[in-house]
N, C-alpha and C. Protein backbone atom coordinates (compact mmCIF):
# COMPACT_ATOMS: atom_id res chain seq x y z
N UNK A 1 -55.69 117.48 -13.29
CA UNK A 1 -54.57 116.70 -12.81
C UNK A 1 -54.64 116.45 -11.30
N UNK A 2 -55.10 117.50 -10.73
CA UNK A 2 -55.41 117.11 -8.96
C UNK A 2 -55.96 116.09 -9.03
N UNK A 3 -57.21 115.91 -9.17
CA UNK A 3 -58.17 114.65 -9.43
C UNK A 3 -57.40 113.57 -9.70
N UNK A 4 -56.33 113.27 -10.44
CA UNK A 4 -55.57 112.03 -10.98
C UNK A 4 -55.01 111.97 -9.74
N UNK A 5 -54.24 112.90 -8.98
CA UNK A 5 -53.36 112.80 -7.86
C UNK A 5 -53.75 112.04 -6.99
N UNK A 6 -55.30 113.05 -6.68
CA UNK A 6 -56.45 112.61 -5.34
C UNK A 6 -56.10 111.31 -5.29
N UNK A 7 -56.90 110.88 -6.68
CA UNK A 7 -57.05 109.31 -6.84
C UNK A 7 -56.09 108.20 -6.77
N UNK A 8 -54.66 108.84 -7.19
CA UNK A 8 -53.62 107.70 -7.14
C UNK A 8 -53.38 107.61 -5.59
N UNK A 9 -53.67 108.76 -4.40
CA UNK A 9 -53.33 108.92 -3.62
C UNK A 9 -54.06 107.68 -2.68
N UNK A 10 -55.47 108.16 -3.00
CA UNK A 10 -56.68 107.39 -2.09
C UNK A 10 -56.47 105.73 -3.03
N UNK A 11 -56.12 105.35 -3.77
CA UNK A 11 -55.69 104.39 -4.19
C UNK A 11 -54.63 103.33 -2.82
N UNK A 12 -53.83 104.33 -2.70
CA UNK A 12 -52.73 103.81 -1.65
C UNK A 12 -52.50 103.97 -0.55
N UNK A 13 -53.71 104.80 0.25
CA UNK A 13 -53.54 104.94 1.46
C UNK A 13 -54.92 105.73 1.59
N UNK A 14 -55.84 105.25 2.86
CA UNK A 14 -57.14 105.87 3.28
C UNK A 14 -56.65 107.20 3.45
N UNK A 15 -57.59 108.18 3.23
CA UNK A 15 -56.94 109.44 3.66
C UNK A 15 -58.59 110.53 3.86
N UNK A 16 -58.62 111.34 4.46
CA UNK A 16 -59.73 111.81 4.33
C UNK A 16 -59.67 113.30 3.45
N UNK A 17 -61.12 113.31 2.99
CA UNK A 17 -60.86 114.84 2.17
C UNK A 17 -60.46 116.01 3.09
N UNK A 18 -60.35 116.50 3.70
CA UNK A 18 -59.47 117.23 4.14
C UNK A 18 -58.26 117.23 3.79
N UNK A 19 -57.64 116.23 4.42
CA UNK A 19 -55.99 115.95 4.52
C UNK A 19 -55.58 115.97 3.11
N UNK A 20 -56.46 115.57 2.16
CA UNK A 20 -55.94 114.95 0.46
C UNK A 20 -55.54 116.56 0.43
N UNK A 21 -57.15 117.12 0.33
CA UNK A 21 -57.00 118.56 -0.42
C UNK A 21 -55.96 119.42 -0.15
N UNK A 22 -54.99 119.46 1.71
CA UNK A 22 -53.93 119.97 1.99
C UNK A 22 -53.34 119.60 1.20
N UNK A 23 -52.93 118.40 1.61
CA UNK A 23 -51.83 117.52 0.39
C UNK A 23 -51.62 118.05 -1.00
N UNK A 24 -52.70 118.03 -1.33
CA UNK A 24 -52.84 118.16 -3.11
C UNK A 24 -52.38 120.10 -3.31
N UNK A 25 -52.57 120.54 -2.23
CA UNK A 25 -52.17 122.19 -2.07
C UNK A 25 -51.15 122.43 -2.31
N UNK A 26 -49.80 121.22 -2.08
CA UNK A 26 -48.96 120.95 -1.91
C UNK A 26 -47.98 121.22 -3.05
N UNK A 27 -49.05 120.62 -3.90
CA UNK A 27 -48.25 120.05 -5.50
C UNK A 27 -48.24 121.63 -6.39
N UNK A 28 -47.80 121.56 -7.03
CA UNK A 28 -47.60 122.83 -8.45
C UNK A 28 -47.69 121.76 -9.75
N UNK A 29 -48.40 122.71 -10.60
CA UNK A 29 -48.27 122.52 -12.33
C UNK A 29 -47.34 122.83 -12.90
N UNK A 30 -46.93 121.60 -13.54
CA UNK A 30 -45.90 122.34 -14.35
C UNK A 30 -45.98 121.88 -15.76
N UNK A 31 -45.08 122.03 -17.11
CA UNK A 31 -45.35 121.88 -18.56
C UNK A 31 -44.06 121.98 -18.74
N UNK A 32 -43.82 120.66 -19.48
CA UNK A 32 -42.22 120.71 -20.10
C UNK A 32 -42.46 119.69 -21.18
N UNK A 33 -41.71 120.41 -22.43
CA UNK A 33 -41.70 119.75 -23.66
C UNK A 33 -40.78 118.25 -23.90
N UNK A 34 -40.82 117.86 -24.93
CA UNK A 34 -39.99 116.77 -25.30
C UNK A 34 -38.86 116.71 -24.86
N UNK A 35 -37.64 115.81 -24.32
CA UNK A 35 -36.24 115.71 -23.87
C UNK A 35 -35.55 117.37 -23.19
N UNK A 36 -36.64 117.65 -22.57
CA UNK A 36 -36.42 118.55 -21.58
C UNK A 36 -35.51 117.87 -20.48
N UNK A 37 -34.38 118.51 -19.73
CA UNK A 37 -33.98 117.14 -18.37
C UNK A 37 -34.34 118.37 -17.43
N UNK A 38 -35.43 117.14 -16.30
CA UNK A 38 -35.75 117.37 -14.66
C UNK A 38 -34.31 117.79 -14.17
N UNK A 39 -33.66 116.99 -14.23
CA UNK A 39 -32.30 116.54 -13.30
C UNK A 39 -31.02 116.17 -14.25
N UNK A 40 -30.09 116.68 -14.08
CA UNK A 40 -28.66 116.20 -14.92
C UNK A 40 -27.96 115.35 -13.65
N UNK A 41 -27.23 114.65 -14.07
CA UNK A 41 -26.35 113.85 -12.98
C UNK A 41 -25.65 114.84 -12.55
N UNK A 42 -25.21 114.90 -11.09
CA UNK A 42 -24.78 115.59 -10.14
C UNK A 42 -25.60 116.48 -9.48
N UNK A 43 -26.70 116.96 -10.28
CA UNK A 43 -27.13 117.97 -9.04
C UNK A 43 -28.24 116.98 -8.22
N UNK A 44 -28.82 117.76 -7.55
CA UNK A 44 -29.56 116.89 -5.98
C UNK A 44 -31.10 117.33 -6.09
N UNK A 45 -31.53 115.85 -6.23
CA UNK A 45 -33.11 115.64 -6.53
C UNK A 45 -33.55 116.49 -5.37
N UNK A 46 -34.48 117.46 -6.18
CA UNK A 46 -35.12 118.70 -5.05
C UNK A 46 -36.53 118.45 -5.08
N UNK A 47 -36.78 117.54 -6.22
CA UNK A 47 -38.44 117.59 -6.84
C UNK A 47 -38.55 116.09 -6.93
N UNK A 48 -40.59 115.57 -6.74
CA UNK A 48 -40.75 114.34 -7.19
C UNK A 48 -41.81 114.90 -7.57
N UNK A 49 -42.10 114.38 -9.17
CA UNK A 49 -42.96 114.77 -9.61
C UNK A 49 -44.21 113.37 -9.87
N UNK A 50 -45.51 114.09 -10.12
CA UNK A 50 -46.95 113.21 -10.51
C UNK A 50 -46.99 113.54 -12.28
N UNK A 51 -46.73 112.50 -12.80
CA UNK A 51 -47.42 112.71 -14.26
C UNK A 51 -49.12 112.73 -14.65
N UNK A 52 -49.38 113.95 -15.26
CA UNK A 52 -50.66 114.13 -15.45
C UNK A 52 -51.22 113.71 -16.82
N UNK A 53 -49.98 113.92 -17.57
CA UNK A 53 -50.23 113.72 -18.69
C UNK A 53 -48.30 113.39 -19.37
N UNK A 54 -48.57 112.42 -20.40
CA UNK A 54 -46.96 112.36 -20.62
C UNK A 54 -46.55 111.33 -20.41
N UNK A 55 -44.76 111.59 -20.65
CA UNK A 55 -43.88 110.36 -20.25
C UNK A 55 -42.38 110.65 -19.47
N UNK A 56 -42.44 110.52 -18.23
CA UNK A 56 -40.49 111.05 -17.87
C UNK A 56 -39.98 109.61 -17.96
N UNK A 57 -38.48 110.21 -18.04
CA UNK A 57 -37.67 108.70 -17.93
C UNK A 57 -36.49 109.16 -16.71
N UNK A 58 -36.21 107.98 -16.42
CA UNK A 58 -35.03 108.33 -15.04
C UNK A 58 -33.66 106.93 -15.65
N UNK A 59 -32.58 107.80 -15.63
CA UNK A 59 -31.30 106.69 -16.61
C UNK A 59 -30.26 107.46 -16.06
N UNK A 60 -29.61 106.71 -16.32
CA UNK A 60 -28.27 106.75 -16.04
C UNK A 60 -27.14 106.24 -17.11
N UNK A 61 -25.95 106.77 -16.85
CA UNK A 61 -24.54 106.75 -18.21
C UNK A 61 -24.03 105.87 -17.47
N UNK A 62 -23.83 104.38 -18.06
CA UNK A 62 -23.28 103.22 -17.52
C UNK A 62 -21.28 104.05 -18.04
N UNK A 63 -21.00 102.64 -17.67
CA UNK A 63 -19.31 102.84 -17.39
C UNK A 63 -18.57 102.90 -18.95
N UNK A 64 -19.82 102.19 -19.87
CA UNK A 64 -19.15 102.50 -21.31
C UNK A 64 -19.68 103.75 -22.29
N UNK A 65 -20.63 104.47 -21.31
CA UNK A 65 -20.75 106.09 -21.79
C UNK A 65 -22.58 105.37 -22.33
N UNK A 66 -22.99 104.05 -22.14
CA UNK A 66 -24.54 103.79 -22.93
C UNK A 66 -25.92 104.18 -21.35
N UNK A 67 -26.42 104.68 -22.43
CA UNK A 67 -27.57 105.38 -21.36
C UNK A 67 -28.28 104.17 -20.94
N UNK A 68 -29.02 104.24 -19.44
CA UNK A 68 -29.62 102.71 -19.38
C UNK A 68 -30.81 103.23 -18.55
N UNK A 69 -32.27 102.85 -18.70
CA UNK A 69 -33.22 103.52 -17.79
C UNK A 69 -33.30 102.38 -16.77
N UNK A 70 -33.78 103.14 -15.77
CA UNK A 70 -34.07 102.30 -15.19
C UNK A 70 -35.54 102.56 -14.46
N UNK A 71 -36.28 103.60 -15.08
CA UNK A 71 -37.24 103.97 -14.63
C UNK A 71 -38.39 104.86 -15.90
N UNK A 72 -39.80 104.34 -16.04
CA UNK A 72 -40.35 104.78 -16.69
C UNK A 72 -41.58 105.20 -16.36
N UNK A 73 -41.80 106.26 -16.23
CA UNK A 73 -43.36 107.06 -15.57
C UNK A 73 -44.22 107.24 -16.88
N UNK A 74 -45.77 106.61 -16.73
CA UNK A 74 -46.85 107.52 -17.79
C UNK A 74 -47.21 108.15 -16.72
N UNK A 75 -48.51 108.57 -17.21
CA UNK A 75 -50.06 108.83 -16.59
C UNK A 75 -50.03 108.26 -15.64
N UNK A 76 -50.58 108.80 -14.12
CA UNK A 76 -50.81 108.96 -12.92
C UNK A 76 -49.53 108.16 -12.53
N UNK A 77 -48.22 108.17 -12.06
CA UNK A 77 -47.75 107.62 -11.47
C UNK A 77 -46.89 108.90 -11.06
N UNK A 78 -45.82 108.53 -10.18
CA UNK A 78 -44.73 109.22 -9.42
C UNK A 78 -43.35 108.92 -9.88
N UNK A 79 -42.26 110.24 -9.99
CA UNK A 79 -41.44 109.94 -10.62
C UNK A 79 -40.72 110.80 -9.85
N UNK A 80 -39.21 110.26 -9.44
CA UNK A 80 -38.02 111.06 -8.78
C UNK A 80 -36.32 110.20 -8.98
N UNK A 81 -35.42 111.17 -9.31
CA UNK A 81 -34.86 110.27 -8.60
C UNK A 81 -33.86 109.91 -7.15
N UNK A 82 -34.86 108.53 -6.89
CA UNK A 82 -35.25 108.26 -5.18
C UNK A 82 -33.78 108.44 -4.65
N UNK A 83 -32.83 107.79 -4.80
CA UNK A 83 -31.94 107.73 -3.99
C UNK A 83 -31.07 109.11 -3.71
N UNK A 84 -31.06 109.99 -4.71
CA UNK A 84 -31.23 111.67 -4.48
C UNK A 84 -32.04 112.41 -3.57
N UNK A 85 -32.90 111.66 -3.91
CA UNK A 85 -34.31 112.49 -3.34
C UNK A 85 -34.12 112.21 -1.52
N UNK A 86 -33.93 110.61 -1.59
CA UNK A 86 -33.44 110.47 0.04
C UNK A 86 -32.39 110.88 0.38
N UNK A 87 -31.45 110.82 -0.06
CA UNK A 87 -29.77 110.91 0.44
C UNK A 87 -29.35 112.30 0.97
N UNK A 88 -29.96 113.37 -0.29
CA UNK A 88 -30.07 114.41 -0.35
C UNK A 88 -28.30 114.53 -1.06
N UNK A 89 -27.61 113.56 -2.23
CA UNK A 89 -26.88 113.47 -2.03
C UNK A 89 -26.77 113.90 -3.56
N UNK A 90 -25.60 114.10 -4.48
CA UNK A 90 -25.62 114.23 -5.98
C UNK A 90 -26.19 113.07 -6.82
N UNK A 91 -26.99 113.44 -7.55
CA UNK A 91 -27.63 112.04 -8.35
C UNK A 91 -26.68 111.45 -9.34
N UNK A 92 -27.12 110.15 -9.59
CA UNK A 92 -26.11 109.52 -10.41
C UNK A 92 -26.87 109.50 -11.81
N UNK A 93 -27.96 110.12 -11.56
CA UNK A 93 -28.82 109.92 -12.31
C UNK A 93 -29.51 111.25 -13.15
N UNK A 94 -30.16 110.84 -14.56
CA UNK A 94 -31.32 112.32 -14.79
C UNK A 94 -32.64 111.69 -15.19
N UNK A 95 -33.26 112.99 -15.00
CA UNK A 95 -34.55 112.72 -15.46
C UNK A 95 -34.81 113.48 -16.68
N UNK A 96 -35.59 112.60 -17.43
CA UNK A 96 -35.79 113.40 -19.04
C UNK A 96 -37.53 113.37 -19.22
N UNK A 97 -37.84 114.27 -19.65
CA UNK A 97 -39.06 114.50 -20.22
C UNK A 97 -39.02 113.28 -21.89
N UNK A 98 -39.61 112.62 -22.01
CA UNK A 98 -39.81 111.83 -22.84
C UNK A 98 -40.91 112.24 -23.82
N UNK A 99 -41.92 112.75 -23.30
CA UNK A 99 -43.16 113.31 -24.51
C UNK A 99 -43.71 114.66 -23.64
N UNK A 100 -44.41 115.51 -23.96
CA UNK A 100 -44.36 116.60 -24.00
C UNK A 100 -45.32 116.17 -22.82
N UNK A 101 -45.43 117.10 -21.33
CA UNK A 101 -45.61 116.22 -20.16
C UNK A 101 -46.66 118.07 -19.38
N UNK A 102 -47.03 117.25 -19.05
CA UNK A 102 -47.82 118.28 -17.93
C UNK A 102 -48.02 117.46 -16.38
N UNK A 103 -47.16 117.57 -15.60
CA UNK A 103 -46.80 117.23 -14.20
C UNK A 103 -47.61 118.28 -13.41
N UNK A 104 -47.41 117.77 -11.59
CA UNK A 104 -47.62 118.25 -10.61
C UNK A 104 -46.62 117.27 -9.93
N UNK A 105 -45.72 118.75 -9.23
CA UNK A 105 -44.47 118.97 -8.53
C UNK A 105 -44.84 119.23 -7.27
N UNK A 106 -43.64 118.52 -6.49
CA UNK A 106 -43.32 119.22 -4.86
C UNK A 106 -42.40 118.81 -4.60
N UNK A 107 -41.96 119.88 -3.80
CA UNK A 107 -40.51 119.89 -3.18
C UNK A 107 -39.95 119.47 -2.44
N UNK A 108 -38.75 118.68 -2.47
CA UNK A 108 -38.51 118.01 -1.11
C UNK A 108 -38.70 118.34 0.09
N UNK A 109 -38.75 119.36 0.67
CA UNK A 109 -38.72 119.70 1.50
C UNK A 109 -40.34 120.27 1.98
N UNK A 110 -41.24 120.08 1.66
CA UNK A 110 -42.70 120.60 1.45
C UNK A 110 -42.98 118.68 1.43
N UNK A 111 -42.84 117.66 0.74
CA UNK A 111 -42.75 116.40 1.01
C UNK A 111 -42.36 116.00 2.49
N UNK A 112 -41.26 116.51 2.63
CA UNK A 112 -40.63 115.91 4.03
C UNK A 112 -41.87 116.84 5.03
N UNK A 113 -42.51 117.68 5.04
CA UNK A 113 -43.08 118.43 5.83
C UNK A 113 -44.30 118.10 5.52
N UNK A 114 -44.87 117.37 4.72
CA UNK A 114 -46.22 116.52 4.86
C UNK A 114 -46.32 115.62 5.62
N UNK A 115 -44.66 114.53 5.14
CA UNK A 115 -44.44 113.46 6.60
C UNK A 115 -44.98 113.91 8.08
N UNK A 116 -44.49 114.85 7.93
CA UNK A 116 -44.07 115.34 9.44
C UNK A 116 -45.63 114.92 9.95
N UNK A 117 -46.69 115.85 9.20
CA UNK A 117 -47.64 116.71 9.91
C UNK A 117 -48.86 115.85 9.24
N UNK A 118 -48.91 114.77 8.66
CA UNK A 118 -49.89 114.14 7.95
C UNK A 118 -49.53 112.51 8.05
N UNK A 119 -49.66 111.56 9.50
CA UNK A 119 -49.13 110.26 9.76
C UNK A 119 -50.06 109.42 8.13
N UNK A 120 -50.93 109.95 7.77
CA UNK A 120 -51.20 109.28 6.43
C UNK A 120 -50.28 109.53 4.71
N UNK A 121 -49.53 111.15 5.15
CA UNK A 121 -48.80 110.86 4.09
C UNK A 121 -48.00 109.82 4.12
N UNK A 122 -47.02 109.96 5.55
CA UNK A 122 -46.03 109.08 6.38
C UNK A 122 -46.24 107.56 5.26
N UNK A 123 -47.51 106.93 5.46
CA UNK A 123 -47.80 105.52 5.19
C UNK A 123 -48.25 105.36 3.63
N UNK A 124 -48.51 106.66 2.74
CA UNK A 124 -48.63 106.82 1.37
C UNK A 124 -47.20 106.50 1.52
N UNK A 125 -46.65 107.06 1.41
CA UNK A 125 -44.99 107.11 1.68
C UNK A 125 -43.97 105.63 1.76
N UNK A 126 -44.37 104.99 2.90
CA UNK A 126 -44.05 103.92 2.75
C UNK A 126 -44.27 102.69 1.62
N UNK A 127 -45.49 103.04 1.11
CA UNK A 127 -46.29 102.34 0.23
C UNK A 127 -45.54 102.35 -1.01
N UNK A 128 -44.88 103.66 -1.29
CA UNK A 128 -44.09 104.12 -2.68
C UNK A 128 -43.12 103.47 -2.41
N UNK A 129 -42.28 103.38 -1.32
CA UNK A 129 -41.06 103.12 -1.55
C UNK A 129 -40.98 101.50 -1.24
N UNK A 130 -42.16 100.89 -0.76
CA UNK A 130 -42.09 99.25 -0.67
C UNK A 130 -42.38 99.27 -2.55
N UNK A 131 -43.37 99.54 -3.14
CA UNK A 131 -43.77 99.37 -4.26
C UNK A 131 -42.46 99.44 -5.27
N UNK A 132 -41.35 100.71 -5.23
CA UNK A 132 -40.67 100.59 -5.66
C UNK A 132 -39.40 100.31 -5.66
N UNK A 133 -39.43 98.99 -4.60
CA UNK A 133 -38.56 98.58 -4.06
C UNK A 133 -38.74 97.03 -4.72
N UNK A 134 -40.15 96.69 -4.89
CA UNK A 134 -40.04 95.04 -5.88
C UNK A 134 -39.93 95.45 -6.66
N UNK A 135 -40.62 96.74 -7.68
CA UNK A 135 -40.38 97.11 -9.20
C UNK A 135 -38.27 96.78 -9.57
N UNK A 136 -37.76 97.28 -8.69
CA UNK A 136 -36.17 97.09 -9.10
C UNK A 136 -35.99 96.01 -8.50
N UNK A 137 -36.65 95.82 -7.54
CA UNK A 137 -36.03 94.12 -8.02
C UNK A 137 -35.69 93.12 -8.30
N UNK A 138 -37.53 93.58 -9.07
CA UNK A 138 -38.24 92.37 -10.56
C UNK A 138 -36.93 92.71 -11.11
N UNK A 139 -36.92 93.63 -11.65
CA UNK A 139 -36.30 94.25 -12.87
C UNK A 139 -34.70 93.54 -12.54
N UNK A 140 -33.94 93.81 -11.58
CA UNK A 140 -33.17 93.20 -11.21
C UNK A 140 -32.81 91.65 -11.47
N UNK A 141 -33.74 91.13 -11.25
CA UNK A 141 -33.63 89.71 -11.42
C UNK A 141 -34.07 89.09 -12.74
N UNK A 142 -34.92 89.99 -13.56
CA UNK A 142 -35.01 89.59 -14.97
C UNK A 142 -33.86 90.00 -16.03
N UNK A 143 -32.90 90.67 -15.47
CA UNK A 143 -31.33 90.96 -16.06
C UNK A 143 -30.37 89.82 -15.43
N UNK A 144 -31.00 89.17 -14.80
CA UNK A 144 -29.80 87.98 -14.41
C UNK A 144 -30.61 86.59 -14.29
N UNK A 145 -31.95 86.35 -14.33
CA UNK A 145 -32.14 85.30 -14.87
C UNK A 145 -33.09 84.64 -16.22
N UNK A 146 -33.04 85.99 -17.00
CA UNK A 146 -33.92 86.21 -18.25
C UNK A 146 -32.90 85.88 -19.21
N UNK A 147 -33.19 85.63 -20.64
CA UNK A 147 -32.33 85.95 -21.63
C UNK A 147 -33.55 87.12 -22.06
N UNK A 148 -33.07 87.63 -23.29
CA UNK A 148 -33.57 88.87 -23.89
C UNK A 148 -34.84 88.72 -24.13
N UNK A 149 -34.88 88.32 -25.17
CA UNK A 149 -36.66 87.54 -25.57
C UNK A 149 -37.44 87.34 -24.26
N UNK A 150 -37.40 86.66 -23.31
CA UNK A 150 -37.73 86.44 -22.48
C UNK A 150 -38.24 88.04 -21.54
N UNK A 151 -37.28 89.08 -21.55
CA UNK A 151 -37.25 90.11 -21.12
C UNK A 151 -38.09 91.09 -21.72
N UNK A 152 -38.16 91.21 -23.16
CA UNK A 152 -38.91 91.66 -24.39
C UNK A 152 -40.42 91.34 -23.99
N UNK A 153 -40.68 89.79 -23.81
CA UNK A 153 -42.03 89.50 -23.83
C UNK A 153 -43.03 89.63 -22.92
N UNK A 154 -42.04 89.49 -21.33
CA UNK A 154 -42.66 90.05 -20.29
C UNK A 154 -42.95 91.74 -20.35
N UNK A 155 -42.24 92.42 -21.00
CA UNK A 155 -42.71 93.98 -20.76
C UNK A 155 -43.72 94.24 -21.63
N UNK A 156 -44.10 93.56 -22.91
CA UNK A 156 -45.24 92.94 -23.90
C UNK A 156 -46.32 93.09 -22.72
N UNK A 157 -46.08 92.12 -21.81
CA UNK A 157 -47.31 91.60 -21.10
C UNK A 157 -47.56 92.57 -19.47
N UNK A 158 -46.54 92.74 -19.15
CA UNK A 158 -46.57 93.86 -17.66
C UNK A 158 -46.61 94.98 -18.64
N UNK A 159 -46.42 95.78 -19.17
CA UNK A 159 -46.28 97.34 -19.29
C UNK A 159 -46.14 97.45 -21.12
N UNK A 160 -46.92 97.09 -21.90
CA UNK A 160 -46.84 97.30 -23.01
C UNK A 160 -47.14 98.67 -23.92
N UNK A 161 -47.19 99.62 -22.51
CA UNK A 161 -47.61 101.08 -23.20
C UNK A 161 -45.90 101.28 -23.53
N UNK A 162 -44.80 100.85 -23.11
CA UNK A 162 -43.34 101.41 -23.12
C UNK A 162 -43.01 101.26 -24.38
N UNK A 163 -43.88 100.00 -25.19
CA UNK A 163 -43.26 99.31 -26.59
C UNK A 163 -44.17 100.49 -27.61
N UNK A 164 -45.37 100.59 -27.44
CA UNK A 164 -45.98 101.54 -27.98
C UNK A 164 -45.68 102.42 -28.59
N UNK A 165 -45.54 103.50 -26.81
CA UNK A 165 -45.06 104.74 -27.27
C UNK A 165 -43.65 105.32 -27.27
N UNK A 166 -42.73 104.41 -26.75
CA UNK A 166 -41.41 104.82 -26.86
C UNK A 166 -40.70 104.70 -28.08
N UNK A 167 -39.90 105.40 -28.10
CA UNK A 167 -38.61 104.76 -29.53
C UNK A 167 -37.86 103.59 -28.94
N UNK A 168 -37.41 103.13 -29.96
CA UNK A 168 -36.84 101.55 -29.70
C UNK A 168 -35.72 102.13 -28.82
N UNK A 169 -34.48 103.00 -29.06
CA UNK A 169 -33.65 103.46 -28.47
C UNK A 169 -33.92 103.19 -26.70
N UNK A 170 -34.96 103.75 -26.17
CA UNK A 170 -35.13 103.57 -25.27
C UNK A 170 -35.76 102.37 -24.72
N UNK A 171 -36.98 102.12 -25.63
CA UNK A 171 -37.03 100.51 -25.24
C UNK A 171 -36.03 99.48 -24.47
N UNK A 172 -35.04 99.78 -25.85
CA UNK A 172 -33.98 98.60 -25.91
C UNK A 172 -33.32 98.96 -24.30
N UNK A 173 -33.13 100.23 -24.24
CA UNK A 173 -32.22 100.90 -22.77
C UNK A 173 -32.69 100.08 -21.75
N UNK A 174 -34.01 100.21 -21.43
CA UNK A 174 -34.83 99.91 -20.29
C UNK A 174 -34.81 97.99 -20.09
N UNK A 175 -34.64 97.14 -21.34
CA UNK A 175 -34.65 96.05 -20.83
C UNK A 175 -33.59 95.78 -21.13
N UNK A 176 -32.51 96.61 -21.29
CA UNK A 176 -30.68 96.13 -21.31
C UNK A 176 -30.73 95.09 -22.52
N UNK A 177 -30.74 96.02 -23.50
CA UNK A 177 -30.69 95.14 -25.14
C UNK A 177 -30.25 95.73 -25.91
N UNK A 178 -29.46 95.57 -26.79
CA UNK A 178 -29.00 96.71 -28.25
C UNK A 178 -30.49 96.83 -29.18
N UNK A 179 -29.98 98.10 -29.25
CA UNK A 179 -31.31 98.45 -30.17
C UNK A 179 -31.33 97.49 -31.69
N UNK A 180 -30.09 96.74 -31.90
CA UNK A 180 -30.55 95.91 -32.84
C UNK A 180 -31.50 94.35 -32.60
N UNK A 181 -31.19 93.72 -31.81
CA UNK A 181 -31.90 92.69 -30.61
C UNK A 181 -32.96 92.97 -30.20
N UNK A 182 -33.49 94.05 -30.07
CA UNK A 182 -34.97 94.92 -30.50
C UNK A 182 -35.77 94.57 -31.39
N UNK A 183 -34.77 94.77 -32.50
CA UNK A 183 -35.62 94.92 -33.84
C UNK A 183 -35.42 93.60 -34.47
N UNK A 184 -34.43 92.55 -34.15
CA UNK A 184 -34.85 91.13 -34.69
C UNK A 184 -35.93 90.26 -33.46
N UNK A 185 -35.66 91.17 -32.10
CA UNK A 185 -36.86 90.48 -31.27
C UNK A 185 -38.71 90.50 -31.63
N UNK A 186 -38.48 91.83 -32.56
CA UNK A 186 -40.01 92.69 -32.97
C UNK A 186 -40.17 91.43 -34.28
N UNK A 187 -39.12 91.30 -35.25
CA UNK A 187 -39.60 90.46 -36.16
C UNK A 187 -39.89 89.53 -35.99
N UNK A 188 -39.46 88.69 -34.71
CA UNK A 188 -39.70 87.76 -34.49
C UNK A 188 -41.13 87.49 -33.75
N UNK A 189 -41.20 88.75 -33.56
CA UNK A 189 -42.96 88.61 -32.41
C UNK A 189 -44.02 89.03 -33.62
């Protein structure tokens, strides 16, 4: 799983082996089964985790009690949730283990102290949060100028591991659809 890290790392920012291998010193293993939760709403994102293997999800309980993701991690990517993680404030949000997951963790505060002391984490850093700053808001703007189908077919074509391996339940969550509109969108494809 280091190796996946290394790589997503040197992917997004030059870094030399030295500095990675600190970095990567950084992280912990961890193993959590199916609909395990990272995070329940209210408490305060302490952790951002690297998927090594697996699936987390990051959602939230809209105003009529329906769960809605708004965030889906496989393999090699980064998963927190951000506005916790910055604010240092109660999340509105949780994180769920989705398939039985083997991560590498670090702590906010071991993060904030890479910033400090590593001007290349600093700019990995920036990189995440520009990156996931169009991801919401593509996503954003395909909830207000998509109809459904339309929404369905693009995640077909950007990210079709979600249709795969998820249950429709969540599918449907992530592109703001009833899980029945799902399943006449599937017959129809």
């Amino acid at each position: 799983m280091y190796e996946q890290l290394g790589l997503y790392i040197k992917k997004n920012v030059e870094i030399n082996e030295t500095d990675l291998n600190t970095v990567l010193s950084y992280f912990k293993p961890v193993k959590y089964n199916k609909n395990e939760l990272l995070l329940a709403q209210g408490q305060i994102s302490q952790h951002s985790f690297f998927v090594g293997k697996g699936c987390l999800r990051i959602f939230f309980i809209n105003e009529e009690g329906k769960d809605v993701t708004r965030y889906i991690a496989f393999e090699n990517q980064l998963a927190t949730a951000l506005v916790s993680f910055i604010t240092k404030l109660p999340s509105k949000e949780y994180i769920q283990v989705v398939e039985k997951s083997e991560l590498l963790c670090i702590s906010h505060d071991d993060f904030n102290h890479l910033k400090q002391i590593f001007p290349k984490w600093q700019e990995f850093y920036c990189t995440y949060l520009e990156k996931a700053y169009v991801n919401n808001t593509n996503r954003l703007m395909s909830f207000t100028t998509m109809d459904a189908l339309e929404r369905y077919t693009q995640l077909l074509q950007v990210n079709p591991s979600i249709v795969k391996r998820l249950p429709n339940k969540i599918v449907a969550s992530y592109i703001n659809i009833s899980q029945e509109t799902l399943s006449r969108l599937k017959s129809k494809l």
